[in-house]
Protein backbone atom coordinates (compact mmCIF):
# COMPACT_ATOMS: atom_id res chain seq x y z
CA UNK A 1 108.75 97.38 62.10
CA UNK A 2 106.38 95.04 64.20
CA UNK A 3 108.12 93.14 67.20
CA UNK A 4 106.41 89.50 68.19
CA UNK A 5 107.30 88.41 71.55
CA UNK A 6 106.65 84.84 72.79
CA UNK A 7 105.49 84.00 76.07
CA UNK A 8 108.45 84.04 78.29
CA UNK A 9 109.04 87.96 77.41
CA UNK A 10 104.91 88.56 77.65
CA UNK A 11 105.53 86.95 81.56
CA UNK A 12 108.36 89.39 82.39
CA UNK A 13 106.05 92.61 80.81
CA UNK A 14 102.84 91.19 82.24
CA UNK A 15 103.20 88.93 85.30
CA UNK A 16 100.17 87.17 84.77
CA UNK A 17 99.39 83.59 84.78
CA UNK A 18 99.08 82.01 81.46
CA UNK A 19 95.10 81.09 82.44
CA UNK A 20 94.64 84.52 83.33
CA UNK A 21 96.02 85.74 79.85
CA UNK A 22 94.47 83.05 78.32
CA UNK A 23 90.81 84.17 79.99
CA UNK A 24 90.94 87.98 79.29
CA UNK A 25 91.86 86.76 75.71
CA UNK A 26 88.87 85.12 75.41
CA UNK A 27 86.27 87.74 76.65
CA UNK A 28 88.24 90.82 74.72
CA UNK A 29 90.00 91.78 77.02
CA UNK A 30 93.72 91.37 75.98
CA UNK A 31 95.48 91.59 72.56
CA UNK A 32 94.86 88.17 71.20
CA UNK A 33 98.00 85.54 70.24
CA UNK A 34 98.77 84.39 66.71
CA UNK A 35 100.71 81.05 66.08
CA UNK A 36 104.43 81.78 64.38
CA UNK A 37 104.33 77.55 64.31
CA UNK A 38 101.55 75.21 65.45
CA UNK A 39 102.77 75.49 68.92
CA UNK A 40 104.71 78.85 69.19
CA UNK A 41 101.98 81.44 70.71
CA UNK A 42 103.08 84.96 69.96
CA UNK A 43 101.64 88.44 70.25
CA UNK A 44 101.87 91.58 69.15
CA UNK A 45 104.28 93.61 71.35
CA UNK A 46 102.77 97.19 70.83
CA UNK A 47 99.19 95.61 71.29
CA UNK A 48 100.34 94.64 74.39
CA UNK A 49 101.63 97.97 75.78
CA UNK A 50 98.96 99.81 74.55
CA UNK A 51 96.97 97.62 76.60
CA UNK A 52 99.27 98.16 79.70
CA UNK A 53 98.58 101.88 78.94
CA UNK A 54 94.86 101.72 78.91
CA UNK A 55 95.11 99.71 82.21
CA UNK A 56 97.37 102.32 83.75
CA UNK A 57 95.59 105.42 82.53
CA UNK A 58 92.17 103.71 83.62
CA UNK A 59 93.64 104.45 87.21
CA UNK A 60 92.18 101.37 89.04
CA UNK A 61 92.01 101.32 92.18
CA UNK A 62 92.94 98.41 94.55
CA UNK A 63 89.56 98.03 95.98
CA UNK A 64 88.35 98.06 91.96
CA UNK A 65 90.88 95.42 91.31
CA UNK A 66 89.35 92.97 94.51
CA UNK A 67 86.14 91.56 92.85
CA UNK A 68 84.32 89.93 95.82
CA UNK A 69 81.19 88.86 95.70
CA UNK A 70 78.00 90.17 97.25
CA UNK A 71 77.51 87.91 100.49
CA UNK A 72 73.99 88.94 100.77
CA UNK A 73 73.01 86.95 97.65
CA UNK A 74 73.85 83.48 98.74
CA UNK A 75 71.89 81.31 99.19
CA UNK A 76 73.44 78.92 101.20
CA UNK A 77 76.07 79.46 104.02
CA UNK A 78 79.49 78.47 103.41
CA UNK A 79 80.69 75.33 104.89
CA UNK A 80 82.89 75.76 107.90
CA UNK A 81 86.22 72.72 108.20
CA UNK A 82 86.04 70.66 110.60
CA UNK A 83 88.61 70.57 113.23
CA UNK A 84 90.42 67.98 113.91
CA UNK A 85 91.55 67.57 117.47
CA UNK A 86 94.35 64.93 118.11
């Protein structure tokens, strides 16, 4: 039998943010939603922990996780706040 799960369970399995979700659905990268009404969101519950188990059995690290970017390629430097004394 296939389980749907709205978002409030998907938050307690995944604590993600809904943008995040909503940005690794759009480039592939997490099983996508389906509508039960117009505005019910819902996925597929097995999709979603076979994609916790790919993530897990990937192994990444925490220093794959951190995606910073090269500070060699700017172009510019970054703009230092001004202190206010007072």
């Amino acid at each position: 039998m296939k389980r749907a799960i709205r978002r409030e369970e998907l938050r307690q399995i995944v604590p993600l943010a809904d943008s995040t979700v909503y940005d690794l659905e759009q480039r592939g990268d997490f099983p996508r939603r389906f509508y039960l009404t117009p505005r019910t969101p819902a996925w597929d519950f097995d999709e979603v922990q076979e994609w916790l188990k790919k993530r897990k059995d990937a192994g990444t690290t925490l220093q794959e996780a951190k995606h910073r970017p090269d500070v060699k390629q700017r172009k510019t430097r970054p703009v230092r706040s001004l202190r206010v004394v007072g």
